[in-house]
PDB file of N, CA and C in Angstrom:
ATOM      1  N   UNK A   1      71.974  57.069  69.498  1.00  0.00           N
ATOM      2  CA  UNK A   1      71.856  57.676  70.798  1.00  0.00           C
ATOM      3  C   UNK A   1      72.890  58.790  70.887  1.00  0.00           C
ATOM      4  N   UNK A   2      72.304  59.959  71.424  1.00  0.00           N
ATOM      5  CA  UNK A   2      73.538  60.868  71.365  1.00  0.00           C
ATOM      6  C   UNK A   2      73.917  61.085  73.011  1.00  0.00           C
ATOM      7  N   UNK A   3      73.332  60.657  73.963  1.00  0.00           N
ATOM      8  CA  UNK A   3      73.384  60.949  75.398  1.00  0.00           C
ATOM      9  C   UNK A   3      72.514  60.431  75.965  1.00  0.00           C
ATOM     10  N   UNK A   4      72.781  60.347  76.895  1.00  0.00           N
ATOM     11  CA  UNK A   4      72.001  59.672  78.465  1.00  0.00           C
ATOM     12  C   UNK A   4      72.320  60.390  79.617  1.00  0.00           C
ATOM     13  N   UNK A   5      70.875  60.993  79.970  1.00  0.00           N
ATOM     14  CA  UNK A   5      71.265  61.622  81.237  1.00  0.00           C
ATOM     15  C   UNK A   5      71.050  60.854  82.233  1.00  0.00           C
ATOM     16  N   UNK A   6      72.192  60.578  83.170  1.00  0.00           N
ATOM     17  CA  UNK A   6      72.117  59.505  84.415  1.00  0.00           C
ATOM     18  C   UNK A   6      71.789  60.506  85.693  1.00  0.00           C
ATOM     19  N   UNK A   7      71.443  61.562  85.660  1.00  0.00           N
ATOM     20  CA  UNK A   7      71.768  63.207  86.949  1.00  0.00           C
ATOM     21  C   UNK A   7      70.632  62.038  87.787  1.00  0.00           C
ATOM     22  N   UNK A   8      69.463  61.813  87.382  1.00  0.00           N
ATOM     23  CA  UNK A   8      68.419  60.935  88.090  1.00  0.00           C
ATOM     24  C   UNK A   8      68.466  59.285  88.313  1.00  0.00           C
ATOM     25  N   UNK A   9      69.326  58.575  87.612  1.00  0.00           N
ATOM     26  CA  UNK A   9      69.330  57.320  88.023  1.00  0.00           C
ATOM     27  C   UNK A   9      70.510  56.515  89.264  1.00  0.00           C
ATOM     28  N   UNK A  10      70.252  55.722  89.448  1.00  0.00           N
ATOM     29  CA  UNK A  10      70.779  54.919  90.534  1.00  0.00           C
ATOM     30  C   UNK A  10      72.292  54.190  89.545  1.00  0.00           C
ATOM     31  N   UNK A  11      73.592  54.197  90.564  1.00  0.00           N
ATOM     32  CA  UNK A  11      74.287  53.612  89.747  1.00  0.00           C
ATOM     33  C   UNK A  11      74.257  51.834  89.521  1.00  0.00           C
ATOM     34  N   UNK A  12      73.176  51.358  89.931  1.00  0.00           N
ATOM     35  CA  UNK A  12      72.782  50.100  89.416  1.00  0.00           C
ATOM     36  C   UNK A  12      71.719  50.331  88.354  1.00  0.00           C
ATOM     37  N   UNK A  13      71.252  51.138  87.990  1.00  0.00           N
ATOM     38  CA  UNK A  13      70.265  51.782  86.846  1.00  0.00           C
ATOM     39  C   UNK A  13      71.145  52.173  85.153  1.00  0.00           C
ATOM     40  N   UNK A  14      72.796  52.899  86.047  1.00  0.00           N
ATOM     41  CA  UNK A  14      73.764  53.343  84.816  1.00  0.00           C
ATOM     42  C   UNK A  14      74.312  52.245  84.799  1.00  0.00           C
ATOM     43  N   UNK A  15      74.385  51.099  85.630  1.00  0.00           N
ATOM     44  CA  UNK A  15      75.437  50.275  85.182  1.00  0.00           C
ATOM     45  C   UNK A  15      74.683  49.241  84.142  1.00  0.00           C
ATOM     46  N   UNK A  16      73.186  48.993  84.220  1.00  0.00           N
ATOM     47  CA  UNK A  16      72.403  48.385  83.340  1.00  0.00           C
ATOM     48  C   UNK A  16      72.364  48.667  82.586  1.00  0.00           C
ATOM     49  N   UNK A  17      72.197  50.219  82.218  1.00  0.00           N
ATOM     50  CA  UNK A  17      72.476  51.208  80.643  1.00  0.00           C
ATOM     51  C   UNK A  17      73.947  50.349  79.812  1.00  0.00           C
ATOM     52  N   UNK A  18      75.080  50.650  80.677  1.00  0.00           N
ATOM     53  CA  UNK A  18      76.197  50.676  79.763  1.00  0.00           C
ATOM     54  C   UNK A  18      76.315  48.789  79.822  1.00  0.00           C
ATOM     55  N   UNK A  19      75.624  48.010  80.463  1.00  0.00           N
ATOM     56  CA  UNK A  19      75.926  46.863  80.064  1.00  0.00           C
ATOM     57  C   UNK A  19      75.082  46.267  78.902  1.00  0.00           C
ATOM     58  N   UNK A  20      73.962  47.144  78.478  1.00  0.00           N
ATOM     59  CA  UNK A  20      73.452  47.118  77.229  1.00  0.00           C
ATOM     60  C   UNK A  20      74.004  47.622  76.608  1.00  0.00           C
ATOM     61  N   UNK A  21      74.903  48.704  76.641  1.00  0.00           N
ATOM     62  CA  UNK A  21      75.470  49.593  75.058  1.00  0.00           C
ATOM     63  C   UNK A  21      77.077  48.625  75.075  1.00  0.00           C
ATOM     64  N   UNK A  22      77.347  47.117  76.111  1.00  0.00           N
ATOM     65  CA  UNK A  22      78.570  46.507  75.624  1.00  0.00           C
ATOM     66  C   UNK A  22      78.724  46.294  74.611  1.00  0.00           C
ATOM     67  N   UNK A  23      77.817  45.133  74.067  1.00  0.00           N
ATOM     68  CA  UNK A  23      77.900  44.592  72.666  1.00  0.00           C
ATOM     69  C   UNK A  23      77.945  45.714  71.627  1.00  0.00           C
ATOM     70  N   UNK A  24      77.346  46.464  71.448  1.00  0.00           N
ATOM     71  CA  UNK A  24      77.200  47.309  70.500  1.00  0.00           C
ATOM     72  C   UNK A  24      78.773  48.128  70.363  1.00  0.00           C
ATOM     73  N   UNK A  25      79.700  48.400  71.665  1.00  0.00           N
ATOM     74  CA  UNK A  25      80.847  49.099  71.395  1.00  0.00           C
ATOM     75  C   UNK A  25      81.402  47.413  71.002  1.00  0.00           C
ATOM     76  N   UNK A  26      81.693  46.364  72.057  1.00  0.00           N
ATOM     77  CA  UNK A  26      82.193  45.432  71.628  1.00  0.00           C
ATOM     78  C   UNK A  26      82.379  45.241  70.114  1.00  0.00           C
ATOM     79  N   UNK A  27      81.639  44.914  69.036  1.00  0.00           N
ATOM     80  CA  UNK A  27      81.777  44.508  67.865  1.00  0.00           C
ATOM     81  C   UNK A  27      81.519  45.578  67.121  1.00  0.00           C
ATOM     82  N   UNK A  28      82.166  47.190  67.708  1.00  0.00           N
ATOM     83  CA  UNK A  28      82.007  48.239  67.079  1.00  0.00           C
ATOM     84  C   UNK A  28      81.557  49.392  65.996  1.00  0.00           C
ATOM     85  N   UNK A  29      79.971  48.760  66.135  1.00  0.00           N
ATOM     86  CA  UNK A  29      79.103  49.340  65.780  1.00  0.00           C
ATOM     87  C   UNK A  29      78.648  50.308  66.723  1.00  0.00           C
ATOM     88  N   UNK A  30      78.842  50.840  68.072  1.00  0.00           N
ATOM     89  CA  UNK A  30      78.873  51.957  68.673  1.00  0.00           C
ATOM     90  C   UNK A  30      80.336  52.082  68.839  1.00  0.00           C
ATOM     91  N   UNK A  31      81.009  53.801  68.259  1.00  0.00           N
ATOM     92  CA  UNK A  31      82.102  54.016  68.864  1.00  0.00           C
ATOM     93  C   UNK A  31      82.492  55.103  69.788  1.00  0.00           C
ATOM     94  N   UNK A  32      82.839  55.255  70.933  1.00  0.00           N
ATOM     95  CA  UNK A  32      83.166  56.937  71.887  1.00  0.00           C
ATOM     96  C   UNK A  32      83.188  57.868  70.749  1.00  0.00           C
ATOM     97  N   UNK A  33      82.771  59.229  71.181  1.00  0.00           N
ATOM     98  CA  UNK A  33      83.019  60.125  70.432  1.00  0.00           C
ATOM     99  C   UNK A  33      84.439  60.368  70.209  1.00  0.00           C
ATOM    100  N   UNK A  34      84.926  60.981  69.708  1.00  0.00           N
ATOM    101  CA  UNK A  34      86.458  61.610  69.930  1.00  0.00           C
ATOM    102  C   UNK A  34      86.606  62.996  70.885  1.00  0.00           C
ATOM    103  N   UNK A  35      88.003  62.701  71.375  1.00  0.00           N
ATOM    104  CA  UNK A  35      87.964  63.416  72.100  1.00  0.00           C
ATOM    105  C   UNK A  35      88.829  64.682  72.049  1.00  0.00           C
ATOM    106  N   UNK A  36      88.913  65.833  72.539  1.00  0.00           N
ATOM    107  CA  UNK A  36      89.606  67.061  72.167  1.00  0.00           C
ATOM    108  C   UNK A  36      90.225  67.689  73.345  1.00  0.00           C
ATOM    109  N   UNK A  37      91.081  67.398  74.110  1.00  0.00           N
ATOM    110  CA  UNK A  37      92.330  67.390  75.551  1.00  0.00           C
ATOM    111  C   UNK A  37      92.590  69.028  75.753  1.00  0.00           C
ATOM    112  N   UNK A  38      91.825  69.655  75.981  1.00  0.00           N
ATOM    113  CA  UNK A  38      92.762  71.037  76.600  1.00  0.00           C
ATOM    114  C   UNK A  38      93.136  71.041  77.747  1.00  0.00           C
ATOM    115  N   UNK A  39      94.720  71.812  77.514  1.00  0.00           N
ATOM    116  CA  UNK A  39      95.553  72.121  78.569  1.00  0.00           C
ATOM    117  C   UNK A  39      94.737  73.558  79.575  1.00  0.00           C
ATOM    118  N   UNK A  40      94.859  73.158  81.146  1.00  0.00           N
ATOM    119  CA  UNK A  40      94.001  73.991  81.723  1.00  0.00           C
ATOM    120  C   UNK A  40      94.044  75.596  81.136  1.00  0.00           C
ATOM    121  N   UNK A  41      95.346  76.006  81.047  1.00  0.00           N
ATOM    122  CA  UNK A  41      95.351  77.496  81.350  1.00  0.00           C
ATOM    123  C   UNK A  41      95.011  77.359  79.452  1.00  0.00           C
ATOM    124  N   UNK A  42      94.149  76.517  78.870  1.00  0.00           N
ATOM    125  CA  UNK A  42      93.392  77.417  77.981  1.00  0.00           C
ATOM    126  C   UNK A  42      91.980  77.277  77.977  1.00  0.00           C
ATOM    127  N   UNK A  43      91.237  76.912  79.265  1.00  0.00           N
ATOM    128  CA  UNK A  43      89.975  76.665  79.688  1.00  0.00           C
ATOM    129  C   UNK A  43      89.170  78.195  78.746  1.00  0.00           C
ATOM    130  N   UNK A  44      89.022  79.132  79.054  1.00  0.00           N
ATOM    131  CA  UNK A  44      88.575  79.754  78.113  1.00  0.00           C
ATOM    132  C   UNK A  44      88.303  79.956  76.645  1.00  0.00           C
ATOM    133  N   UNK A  45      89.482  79.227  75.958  1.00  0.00           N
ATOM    134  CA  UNK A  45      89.392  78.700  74.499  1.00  0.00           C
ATOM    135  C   UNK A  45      88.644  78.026  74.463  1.00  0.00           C
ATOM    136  N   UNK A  46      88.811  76.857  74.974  1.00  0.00           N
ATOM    137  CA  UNK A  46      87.703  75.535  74.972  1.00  0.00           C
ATOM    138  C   UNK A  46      86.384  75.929  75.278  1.00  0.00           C
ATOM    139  N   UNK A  47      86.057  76.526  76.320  1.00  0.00           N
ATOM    140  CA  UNK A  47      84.892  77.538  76.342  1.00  0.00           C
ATOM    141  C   UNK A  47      84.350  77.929  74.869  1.00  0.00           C
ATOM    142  N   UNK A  48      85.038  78.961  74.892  1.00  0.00           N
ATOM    143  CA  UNK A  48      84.720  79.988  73.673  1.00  0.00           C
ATOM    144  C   UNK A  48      84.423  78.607  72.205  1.00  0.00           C
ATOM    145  N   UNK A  49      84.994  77.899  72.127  1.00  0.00           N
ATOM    146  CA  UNK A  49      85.208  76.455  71.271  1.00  0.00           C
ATOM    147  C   UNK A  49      83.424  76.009  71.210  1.00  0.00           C
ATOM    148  N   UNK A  50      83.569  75.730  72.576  1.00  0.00           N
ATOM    149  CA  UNK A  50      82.034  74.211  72.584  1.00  0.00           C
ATOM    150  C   UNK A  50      80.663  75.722  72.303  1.00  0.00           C
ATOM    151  N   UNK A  51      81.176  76.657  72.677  1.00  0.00           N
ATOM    152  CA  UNK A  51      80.261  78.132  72.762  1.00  0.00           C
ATOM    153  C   UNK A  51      79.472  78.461  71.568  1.00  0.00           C
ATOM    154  N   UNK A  52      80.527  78.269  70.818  1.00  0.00           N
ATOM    155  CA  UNK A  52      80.748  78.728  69.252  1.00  0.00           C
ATOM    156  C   UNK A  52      80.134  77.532  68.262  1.00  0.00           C
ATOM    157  N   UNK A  53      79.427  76.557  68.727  1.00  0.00           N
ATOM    158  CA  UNK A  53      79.320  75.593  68.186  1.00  0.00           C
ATOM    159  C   UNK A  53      80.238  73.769  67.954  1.00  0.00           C
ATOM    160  N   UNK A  54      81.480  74.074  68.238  1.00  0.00           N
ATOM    161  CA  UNK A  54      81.877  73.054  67.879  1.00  0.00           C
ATOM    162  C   UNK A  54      81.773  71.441  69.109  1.00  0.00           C
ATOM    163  N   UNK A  55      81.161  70.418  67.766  1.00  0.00           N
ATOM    164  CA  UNK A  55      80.480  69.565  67.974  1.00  0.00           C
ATOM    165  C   UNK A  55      81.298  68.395  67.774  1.00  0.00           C
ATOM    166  N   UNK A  56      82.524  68.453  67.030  1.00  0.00           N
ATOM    167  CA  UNK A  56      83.230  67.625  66.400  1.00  0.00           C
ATOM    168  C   UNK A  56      83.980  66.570  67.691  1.00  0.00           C
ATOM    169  N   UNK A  57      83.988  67.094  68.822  1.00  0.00           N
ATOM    170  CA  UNK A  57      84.211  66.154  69.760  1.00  0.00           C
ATOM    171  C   UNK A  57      83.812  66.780  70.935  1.00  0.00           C
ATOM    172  N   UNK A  58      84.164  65.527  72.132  1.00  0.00           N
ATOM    173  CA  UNK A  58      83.863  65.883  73.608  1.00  0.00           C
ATOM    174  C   UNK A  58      85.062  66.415  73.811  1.00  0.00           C
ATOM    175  N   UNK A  59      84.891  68.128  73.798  1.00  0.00           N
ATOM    176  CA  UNK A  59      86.100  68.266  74.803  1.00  0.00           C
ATOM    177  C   UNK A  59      86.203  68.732  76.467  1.00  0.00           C
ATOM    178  N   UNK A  60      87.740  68.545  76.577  1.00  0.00           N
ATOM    179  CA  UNK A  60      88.263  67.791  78.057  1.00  0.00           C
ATOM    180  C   UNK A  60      89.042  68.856  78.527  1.00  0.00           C
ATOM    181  N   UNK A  61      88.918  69.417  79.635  1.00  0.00           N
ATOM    182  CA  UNK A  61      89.817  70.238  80.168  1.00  0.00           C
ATOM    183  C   UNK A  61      91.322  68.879  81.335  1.00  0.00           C
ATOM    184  N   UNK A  62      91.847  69.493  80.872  1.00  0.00           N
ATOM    185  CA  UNK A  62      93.170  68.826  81.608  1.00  0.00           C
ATOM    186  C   UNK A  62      94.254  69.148  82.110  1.00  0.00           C
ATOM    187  N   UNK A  63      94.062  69.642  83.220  1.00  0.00           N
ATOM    188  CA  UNK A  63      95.094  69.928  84.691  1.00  0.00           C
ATOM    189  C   UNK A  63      96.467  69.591  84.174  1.00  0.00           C
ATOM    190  N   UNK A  64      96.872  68.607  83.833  1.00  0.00           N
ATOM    191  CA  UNK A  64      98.498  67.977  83.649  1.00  0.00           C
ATOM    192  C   UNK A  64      98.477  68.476  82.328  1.00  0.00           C
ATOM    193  N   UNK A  65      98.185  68.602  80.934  1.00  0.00           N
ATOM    194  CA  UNK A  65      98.436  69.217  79.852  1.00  0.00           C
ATOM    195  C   UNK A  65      98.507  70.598  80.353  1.00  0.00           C
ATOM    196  N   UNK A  66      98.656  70.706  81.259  1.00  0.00           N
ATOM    197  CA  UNK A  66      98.841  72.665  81.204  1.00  0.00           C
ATOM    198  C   UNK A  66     100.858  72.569  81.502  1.00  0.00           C
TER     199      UNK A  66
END
């Protein structure tokens, strides 16, 4: 699974989703992607980053890393 769009479901609909994908992180055969933390004032890098292709993680803009 690479995503789930929840924009249309009920959060008793997402909470049924992720209580099926427990077990699977539980005994970690599903793991979070990794993640990639930018500090705000380089929101444009990170931009230009996910823009450009890179796939290698979810990245995160972050207010307090600035």
């Amino acid at each position: 699974m690479i995503g789930v769009d929840t924009a249309k479901l009920t959060g008793v609909e997402i909470a049924a989703i992720l209580n099926a994908l427990r077990p699977g992180f539980e005994s970690g055969a599903l793991r979070p992607s990794p993640l990639k933390t930018w500090p705000l004032d380089d929101a444009v890098k990170a931009y230009e980053t996910v823009a450009a292709g890179d796939a290698s993680a979810k990245h995160i803009l972050h207010p307090q890393d600035a």
